[in-house]
C-alpha atoms as a PDB file:
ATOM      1  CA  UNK A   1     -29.588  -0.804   2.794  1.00  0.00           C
ATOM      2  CA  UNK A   2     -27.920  -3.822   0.768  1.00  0.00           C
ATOM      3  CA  UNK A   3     -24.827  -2.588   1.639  1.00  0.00           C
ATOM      4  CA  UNK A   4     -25.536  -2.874   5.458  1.00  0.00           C
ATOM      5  CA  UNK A   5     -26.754  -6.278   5.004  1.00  0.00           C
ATOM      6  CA  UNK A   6     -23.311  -7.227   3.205  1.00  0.00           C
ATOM      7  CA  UNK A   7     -21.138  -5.743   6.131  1.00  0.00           C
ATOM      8  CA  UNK A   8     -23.782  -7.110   8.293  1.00  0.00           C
ATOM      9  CA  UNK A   9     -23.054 -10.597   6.825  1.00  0.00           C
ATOM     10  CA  UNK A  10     -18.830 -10.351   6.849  1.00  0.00           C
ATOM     11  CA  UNK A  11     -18.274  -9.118  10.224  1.00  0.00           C
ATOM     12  CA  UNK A  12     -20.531 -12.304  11.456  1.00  0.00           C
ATOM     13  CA  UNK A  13     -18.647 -14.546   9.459  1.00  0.00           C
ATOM     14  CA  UNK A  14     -15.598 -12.843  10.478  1.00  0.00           C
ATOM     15  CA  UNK A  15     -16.456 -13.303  14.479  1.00  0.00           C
ATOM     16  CA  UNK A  16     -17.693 -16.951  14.105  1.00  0.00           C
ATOM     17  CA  UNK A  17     -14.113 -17.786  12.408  1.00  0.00           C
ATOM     18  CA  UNK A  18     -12.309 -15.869  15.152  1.00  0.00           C
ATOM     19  CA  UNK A  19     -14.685 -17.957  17.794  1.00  0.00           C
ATOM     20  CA  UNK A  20     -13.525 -21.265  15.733  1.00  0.00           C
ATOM     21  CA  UNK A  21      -9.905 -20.181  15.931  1.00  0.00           C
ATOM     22  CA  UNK A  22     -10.058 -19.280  20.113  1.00  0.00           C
ATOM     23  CA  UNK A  23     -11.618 -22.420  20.525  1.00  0.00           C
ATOM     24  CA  UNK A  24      -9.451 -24.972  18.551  1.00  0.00           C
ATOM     25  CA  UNK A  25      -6.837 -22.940  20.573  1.00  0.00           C
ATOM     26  CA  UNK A  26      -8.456 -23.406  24.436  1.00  0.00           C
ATOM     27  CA  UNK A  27      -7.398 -25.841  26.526  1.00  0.00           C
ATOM     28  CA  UNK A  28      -9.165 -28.311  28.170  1.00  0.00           C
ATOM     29  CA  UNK A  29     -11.157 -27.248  31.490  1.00  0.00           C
ATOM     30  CA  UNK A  30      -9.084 -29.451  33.536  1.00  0.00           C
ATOM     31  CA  UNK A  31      -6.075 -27.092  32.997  1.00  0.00           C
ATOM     32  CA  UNK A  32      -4.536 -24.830  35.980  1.00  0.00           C
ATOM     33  CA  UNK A  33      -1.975 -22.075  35.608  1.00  0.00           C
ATOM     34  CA  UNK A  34      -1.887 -20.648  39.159  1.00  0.00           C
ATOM     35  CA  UNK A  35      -0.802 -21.990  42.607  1.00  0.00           C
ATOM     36  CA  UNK A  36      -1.194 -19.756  45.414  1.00  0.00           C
ATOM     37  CA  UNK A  37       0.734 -17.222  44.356  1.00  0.00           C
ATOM     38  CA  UNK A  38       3.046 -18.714  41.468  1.00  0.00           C
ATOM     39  CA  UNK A  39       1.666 -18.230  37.872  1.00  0.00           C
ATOM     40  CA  UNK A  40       2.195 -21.322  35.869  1.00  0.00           C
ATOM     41  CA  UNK A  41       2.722 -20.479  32.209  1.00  0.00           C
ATOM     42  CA  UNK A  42       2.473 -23.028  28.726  1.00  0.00           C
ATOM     43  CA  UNK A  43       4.397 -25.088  27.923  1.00  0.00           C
ATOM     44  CA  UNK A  44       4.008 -25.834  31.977  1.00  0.00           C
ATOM     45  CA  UNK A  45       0.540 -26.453  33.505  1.00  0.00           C
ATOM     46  CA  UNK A  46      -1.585 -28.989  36.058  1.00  0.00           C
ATOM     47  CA  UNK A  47      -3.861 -30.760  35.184  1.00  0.00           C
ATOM     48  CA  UNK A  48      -6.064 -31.546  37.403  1.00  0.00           C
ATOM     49  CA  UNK A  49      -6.913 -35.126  37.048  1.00  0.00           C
ATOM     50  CA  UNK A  50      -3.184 -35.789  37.072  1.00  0.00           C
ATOM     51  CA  UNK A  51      -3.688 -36.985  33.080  1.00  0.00           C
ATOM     52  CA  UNK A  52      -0.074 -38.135  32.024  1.00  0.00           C
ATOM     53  CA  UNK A  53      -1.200 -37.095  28.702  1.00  0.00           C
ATOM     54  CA  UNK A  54      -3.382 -33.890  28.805  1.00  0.00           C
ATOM     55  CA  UNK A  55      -3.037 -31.172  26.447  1.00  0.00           C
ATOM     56  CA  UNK A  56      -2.766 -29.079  29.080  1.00  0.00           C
ATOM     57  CA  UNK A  57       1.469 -28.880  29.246  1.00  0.00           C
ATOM     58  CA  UNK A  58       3.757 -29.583  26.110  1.00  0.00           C
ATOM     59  CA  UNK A  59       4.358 -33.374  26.277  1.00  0.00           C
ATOM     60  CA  UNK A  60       4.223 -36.344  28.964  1.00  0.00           C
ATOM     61  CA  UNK A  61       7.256 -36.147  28.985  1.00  0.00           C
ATOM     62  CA  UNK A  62       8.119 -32.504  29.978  1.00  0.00           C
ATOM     63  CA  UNK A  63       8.438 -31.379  33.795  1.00  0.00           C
ATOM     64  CA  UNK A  64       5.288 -32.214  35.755  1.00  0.00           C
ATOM     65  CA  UNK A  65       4.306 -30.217  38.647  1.00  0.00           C
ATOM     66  CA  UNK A  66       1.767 -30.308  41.159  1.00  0.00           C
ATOM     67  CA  UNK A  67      -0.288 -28.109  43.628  1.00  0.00           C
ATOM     68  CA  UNK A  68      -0.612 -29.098  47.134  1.00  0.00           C
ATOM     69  CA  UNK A  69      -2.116 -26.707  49.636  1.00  0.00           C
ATOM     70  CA  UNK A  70      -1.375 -23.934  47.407  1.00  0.00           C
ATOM     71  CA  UNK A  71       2.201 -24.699  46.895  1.00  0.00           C
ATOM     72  CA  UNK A  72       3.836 -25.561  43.788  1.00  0.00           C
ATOM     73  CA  UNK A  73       6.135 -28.528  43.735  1.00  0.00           C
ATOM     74  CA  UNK A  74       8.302 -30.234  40.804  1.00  0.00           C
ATOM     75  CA  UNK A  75       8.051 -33.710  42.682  1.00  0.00           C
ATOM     76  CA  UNK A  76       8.890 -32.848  45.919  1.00  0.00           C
ATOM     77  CA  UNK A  77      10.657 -29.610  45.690  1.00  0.00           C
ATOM     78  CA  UNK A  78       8.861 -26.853  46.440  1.00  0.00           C
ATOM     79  CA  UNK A  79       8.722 -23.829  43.151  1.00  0.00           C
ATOM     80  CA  UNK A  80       8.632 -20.103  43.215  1.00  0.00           C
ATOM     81  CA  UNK A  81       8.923 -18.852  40.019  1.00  0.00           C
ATOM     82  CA  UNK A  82       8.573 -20.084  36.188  1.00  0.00           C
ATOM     83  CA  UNK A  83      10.290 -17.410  33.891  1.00  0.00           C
ATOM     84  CA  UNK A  84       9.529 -18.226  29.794  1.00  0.00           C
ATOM     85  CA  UNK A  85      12.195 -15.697  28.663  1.00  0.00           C
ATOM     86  CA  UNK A  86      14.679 -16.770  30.553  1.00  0.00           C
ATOM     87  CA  UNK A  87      13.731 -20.728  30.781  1.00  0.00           C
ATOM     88  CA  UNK A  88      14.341 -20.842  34.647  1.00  0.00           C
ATOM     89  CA  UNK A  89      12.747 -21.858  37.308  1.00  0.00           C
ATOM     90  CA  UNK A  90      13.068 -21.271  41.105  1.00  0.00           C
ATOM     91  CA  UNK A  91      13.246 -23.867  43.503  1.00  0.00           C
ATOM     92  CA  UNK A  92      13.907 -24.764  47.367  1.00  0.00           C
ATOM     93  CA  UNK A  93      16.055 -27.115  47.958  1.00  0.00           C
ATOM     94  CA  UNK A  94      17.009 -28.742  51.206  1.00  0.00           C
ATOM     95  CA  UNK A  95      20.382 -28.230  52.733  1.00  0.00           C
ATOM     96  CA  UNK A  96      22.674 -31.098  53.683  1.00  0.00           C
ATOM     97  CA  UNK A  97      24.293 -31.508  57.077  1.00  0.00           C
ATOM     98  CA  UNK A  98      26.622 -34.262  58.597  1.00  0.00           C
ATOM     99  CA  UNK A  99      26.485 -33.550  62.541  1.00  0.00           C
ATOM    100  CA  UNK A 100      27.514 -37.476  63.464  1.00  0.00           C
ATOM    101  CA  UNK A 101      27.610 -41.126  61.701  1.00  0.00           C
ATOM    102  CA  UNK A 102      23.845 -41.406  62.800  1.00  0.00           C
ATOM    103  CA  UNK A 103      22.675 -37.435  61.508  1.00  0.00           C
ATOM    104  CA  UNK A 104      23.402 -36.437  58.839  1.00  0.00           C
ATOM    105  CA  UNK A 105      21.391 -36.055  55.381  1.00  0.00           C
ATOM    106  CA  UNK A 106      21.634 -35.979  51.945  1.00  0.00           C
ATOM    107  CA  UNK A 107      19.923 -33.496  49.707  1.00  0.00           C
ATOM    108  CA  UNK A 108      19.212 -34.721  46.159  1.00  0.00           C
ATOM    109  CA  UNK A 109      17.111 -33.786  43.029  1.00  0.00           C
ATOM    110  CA  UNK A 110      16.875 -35.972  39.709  1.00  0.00           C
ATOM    111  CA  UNK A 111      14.709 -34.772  36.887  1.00  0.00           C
ATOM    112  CA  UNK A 112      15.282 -35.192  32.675  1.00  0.00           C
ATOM    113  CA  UNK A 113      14.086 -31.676  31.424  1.00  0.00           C
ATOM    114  CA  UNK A 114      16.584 -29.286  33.733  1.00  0.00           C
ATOM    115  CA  UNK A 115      19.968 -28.692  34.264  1.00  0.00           C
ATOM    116  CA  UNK A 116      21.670 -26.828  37.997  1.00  0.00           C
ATOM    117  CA  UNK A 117      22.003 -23.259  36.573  1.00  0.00           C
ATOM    118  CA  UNK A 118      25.587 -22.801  36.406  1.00  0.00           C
ATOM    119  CA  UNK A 119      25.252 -18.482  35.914  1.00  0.00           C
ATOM    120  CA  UNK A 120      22.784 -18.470  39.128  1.00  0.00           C
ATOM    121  CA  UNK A 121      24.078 -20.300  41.353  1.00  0.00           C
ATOM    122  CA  UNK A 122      27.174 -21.277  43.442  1.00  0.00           C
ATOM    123  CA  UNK A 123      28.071 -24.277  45.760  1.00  0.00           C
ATOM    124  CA  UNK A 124      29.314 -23.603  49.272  1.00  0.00           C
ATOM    125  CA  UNK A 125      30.281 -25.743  51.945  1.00  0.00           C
ATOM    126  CA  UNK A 126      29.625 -23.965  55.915  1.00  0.00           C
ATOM    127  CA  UNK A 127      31.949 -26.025  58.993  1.00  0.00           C
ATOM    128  CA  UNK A 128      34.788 -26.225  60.950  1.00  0.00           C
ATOM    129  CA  UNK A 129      37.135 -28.830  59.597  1.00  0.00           C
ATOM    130  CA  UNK A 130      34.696 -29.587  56.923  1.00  0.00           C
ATOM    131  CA  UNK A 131      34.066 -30.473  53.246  1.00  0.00           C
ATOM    132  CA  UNK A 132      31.369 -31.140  50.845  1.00  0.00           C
ATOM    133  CA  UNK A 133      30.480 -32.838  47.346  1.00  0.00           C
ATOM    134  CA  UNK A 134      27.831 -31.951  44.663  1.00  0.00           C
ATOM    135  CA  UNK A 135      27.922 -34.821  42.551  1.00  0.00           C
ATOM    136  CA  UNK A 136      25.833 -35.187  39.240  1.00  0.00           C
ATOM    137  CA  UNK A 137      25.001 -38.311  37.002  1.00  0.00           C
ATOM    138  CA  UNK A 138      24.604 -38.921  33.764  1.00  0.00           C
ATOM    139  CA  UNK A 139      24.300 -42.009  31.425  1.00  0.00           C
ATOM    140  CA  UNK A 140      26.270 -43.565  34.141  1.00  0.00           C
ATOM    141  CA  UNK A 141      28.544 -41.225  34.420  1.00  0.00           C
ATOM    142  CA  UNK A 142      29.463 -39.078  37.735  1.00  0.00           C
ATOM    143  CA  UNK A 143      30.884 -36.014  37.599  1.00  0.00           C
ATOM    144  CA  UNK A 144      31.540 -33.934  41.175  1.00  0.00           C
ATOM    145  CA  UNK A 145      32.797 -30.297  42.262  1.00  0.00           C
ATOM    146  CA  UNK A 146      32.906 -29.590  45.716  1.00  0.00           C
ATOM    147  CA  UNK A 147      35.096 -27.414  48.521  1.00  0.00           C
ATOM    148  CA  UNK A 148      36.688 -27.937  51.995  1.00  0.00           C
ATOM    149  CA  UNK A 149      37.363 -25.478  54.437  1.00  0.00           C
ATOM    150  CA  UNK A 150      38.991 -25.798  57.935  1.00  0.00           C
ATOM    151  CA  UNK A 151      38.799 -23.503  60.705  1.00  0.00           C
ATOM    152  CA  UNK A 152      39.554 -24.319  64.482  1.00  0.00           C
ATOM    153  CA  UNK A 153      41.632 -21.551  66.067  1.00  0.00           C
ATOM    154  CA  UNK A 154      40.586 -17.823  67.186  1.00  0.00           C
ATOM    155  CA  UNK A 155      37.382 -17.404  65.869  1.00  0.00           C
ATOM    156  CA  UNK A 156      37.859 -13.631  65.558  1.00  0.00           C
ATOM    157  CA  UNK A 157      40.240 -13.714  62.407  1.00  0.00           C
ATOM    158  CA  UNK A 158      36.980 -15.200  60.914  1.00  0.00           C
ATOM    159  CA  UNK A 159      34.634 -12.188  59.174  1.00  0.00           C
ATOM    160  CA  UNK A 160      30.624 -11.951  58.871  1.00  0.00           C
ATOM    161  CA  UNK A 161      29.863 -11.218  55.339  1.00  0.00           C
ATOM    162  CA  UNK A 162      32.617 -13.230  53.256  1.00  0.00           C
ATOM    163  CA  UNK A 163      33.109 -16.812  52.113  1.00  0.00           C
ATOM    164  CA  UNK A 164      37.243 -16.958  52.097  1.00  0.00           C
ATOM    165  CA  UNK A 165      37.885 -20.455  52.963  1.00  0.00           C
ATOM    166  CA  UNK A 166      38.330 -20.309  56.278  1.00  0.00           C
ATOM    167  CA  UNK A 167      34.588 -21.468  57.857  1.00  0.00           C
ATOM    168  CA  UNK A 168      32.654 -21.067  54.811  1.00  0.00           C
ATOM    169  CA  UNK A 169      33.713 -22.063  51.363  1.00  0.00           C
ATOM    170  CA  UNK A 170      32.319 -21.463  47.564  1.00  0.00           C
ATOM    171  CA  UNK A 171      32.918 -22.648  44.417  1.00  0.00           C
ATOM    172  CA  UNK A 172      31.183 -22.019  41.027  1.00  0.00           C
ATOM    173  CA  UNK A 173      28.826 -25.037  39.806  1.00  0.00           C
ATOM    174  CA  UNK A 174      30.068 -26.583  36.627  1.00  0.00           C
ATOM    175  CA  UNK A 175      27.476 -26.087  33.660  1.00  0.00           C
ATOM    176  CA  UNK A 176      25.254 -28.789  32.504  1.00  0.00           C
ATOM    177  CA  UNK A 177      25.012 -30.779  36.088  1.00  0.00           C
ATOM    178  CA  UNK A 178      21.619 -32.888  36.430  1.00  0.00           C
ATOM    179  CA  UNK A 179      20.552 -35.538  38.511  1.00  0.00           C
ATOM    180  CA  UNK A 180      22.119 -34.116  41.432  1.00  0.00           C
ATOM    181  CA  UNK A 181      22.930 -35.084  44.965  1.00  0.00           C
ATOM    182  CA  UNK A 182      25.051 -32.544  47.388  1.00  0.00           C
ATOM    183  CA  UNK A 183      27.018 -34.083  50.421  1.00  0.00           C
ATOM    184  CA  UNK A 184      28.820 -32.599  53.700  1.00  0.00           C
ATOM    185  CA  UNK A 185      31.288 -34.923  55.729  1.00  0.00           C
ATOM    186  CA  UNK A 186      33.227 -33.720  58.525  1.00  0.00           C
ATOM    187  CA  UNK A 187      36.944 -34.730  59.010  1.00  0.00           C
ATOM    188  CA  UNK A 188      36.432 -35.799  62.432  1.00  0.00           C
ATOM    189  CA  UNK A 189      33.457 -38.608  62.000  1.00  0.00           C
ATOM    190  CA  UNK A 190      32.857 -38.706  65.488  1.00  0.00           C
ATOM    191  CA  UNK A 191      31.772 -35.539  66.123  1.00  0.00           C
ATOM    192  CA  UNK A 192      28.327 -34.622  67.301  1.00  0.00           C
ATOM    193  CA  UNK A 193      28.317 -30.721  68.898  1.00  0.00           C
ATOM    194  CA  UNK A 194      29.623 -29.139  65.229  1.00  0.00           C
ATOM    195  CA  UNK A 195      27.553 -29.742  62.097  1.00  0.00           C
ATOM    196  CA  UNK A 196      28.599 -29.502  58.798  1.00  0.00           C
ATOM    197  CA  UNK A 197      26.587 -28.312  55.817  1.00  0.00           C
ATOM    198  CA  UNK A 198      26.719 -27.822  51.990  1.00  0.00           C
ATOM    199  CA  UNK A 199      23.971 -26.564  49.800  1.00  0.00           C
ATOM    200  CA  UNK A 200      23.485 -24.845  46.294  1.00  0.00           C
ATOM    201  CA  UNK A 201      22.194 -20.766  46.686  1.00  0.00           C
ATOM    202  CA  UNK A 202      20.900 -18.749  44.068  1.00  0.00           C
ATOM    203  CA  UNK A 203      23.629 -16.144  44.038  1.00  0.00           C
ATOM    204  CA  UNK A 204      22.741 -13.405  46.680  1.00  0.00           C
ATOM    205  CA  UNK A 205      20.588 -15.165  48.646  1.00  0.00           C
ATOM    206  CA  UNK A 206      22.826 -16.218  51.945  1.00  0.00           C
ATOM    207  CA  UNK A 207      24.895 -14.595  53.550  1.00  0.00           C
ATOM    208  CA  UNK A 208      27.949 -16.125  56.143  1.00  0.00           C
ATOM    209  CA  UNK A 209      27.962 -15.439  59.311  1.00  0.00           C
ATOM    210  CA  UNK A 210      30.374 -16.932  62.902  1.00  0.00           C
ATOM    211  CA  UNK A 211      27.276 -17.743  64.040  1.00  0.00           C
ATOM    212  CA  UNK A 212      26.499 -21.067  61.533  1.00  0.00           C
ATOM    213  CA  UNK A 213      29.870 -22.457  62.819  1.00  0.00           C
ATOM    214  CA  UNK A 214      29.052 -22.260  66.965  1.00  0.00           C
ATOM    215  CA  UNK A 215      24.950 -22.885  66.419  1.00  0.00           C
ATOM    216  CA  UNK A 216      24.449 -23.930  63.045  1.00  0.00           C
ATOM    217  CA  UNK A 217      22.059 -22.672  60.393  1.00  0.00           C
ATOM    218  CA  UNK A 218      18.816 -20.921  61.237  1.00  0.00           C
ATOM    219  CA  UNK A 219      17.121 -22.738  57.644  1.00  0.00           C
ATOM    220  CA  UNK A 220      16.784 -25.998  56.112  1.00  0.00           C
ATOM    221  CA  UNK A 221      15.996 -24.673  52.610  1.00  0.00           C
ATOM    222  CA  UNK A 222      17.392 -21.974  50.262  1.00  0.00           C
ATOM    223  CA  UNK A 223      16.355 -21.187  46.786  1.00  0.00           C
ATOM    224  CA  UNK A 224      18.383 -22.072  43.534  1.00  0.00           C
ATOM    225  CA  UNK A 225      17.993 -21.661  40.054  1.00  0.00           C
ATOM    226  CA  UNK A 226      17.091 -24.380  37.345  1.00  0.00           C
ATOM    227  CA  UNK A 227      17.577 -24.278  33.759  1.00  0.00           C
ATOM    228  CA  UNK A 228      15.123 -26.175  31.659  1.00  0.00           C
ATOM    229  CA  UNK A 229      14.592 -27.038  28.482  1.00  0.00           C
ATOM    230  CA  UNK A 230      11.847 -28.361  26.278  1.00  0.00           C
ATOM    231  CA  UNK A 231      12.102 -31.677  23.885  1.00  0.00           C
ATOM    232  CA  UNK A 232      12.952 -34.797  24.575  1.00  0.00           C
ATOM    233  CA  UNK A 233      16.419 -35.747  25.999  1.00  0.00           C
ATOM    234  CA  UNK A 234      18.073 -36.881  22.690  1.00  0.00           C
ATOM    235  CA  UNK A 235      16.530 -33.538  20.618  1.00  0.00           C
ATOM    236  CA  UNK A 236      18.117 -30.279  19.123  1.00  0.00           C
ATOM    237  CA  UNK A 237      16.303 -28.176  16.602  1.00  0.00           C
ATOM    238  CA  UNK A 238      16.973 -30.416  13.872  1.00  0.00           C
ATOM    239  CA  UNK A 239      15.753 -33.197  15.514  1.00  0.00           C
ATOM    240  CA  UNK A 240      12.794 -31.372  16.940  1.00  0.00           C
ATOM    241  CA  UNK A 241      11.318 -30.035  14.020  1.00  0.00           C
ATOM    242  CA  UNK A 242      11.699 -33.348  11.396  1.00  0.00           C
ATOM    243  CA  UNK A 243      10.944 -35.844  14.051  1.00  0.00           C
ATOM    244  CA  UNK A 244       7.345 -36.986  13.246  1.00  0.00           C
ATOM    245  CA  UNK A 245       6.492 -34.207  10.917  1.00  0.00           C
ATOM    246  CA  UNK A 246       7.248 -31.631  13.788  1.00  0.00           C
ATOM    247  CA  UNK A 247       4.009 -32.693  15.712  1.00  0.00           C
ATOM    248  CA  UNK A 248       5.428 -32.395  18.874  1.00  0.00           C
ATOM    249  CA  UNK A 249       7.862 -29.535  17.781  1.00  0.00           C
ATOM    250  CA  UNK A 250       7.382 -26.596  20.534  1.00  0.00           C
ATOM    251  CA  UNK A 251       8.738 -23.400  18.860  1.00  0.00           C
ATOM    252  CA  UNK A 252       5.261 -22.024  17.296  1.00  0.00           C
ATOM    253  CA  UNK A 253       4.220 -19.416  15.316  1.00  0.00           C
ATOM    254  CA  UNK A 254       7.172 -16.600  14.560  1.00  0.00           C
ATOM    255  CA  UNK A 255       9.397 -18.028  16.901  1.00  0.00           C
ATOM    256  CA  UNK A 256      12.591 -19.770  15.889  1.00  0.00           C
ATOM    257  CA  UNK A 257      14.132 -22.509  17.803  1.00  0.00           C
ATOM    258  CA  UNK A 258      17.895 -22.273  19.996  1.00  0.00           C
ATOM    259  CA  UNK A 259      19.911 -25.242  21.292  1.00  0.00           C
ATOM    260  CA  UNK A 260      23.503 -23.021  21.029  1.00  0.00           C
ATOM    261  CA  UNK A 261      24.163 -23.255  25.417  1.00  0.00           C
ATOM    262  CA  UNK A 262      21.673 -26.454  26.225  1.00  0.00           C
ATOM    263  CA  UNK A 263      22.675 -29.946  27.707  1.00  0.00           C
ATOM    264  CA  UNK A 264      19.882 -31.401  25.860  1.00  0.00           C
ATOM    265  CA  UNK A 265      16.359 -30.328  24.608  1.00  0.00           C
ATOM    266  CA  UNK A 266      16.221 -26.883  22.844  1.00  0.00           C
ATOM    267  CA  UNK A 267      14.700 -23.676  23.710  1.00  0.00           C
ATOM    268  CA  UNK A 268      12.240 -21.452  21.359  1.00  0.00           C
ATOM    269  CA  UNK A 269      12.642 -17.642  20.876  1.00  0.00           C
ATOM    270  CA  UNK A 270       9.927 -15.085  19.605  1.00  0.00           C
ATOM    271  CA  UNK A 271      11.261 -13.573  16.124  1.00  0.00           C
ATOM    272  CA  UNK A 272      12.875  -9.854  16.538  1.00  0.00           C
ATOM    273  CA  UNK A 273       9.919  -7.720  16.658  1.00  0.00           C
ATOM    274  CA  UNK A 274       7.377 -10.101  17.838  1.00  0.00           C
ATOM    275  CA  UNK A 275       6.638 -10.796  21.853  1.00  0.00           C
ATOM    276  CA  UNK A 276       4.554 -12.861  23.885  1.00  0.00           C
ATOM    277  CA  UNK A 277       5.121 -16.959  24.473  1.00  0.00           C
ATOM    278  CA  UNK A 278       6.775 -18.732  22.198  1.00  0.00           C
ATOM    279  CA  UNK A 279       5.914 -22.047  23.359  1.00  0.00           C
ATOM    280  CA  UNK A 280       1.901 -20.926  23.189  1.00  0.00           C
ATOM    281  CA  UNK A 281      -0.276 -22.274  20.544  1.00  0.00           C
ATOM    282  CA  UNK A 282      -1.214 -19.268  19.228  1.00  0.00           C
ATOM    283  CA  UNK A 283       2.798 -18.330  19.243  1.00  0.00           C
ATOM    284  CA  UNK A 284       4.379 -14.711  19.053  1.00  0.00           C
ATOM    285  CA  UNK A 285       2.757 -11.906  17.728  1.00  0.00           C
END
């Protein structure tokens, strides 16, 4: 009977200690990791009383998003996808057309904590007689990649399918490119009946066709790929975790930190033969 009461005793103390643990752990009620259909996972969150320094996401720093009719935006880009293990995130970005002096637009995203993926992506510029920029700045720097391609003539040696120059031109996106803006200019200024467009495409997600030359393109937005990273812009690893005691260091328990590929920031990786989030409080496991 003793003996009952004794295992009685530990496996309450054991369950209150668990309960302290879970709760030290929780977040506060005001957190949200779903929009619509988009799961938002730590170190990313809302909070819903738009608190600049909630516990709810890493740092006030890191990427803030918000949910507006359920649709998730990073400012005013619309998201579709937050991937941990890869650090990506899908976006929608506008597409940028010159049609005349007076119409034409400039597409343009600026943020600290992500970088234009440079494996995802490609830049392509759709016209006749036309060209386009993606510039990106940098500590007041500018650095720019872009394309031209020029096509009047028979429209027929022109094929469906393929991005050769001629109509439709592509270039890869140089790594490391933040703070972007992406321009299409026509030779002729004048012209009105043609448009011009460039854009950024998550690789396999548009396909040319003779049609976007003669009545332009049936879309204004096309999804891309963003790299981001987690720490403040002037942190690696070394940094990270000695800054401040490693308070605000982000790779938790049996994960180990990587800043080998990034611009800036750093990245955290579960340990081989642990899983989960790396970035979570309670870590990999």
């Amino acid at each position: 009977m003793k003996v009952m009461k004794v295992k009685h005793v530990l496996m309450v103390t054991a369950l209150t200690m668990m309960v302290g643990i879970v709760a030290a752990d929780s977040e506060p009620n005001t957190c949200r990791h779903t929009c619509g259909k988009v799961q938002i996972p730590y170190p990313f969150a809302i909070d819903v009383n738009n608190n600049a320094s909630s516990e709810c996401f890493l740092h006030r720093r890191f990427i803030r998003l918000s949910c507006n009719e359920s649709k998730l935006y990073v400012g005013n880009v619309p998201m579709l996808n937050i991937d941990i293990s890869k650090a990506q995130m899908d976006v929608l970005l506008n597409v940028s057309y010159y049609c005349s002096v007076d119409n034409q637009y400039k597409s343009r995203l600026h943020g600290r904590s992500y970088t234009i993926s440079s494996k995802e992506n490609k830049f392509l510029t759709i016209g006749n007689d036309s060209y386009g920029y993606l510039n990106s700045y940098n500590n007041n720097n500018t650095y720019s990649t872009g394309c031209l391609t020029r096509s009047f003539g028979d429209q027929r040696l022109i094929d469906n399918g393929t991005c050769s120059g001629i109509g439709c031109c592509q270039v890869d996106i140089p790594p490391r490119m933040l703070n972007i803006s992406i321009e299409a200019s026509n030779f002729n200024k004048n012209t009105s009946d043609v448009c011009s467009y460039s854009f950024i495409v998550k690789n396999g997600n548009y396909t040319f066709s003779t049609t976007h030359l003669s009545e332009g393109l049936p879309f204004k937005q096309l999804p891309m790929v963003l790299d981001w990273t987690v720490g403040d812009f002037d942190e690696n690893c070394s940094t990270a975790s000695s800054r401040n005691n490693g308070v605000n260091y982000a790779c938790k328990n049996n994960s180990h930190c990587h800043d080998n590929d990034t611009a800036f920031g750093y990245l955290c990786r579960c340990k081989e033969g642990y899983e989960g989030n790396p970035y979570h409080p309670l870590g990999c496991t």
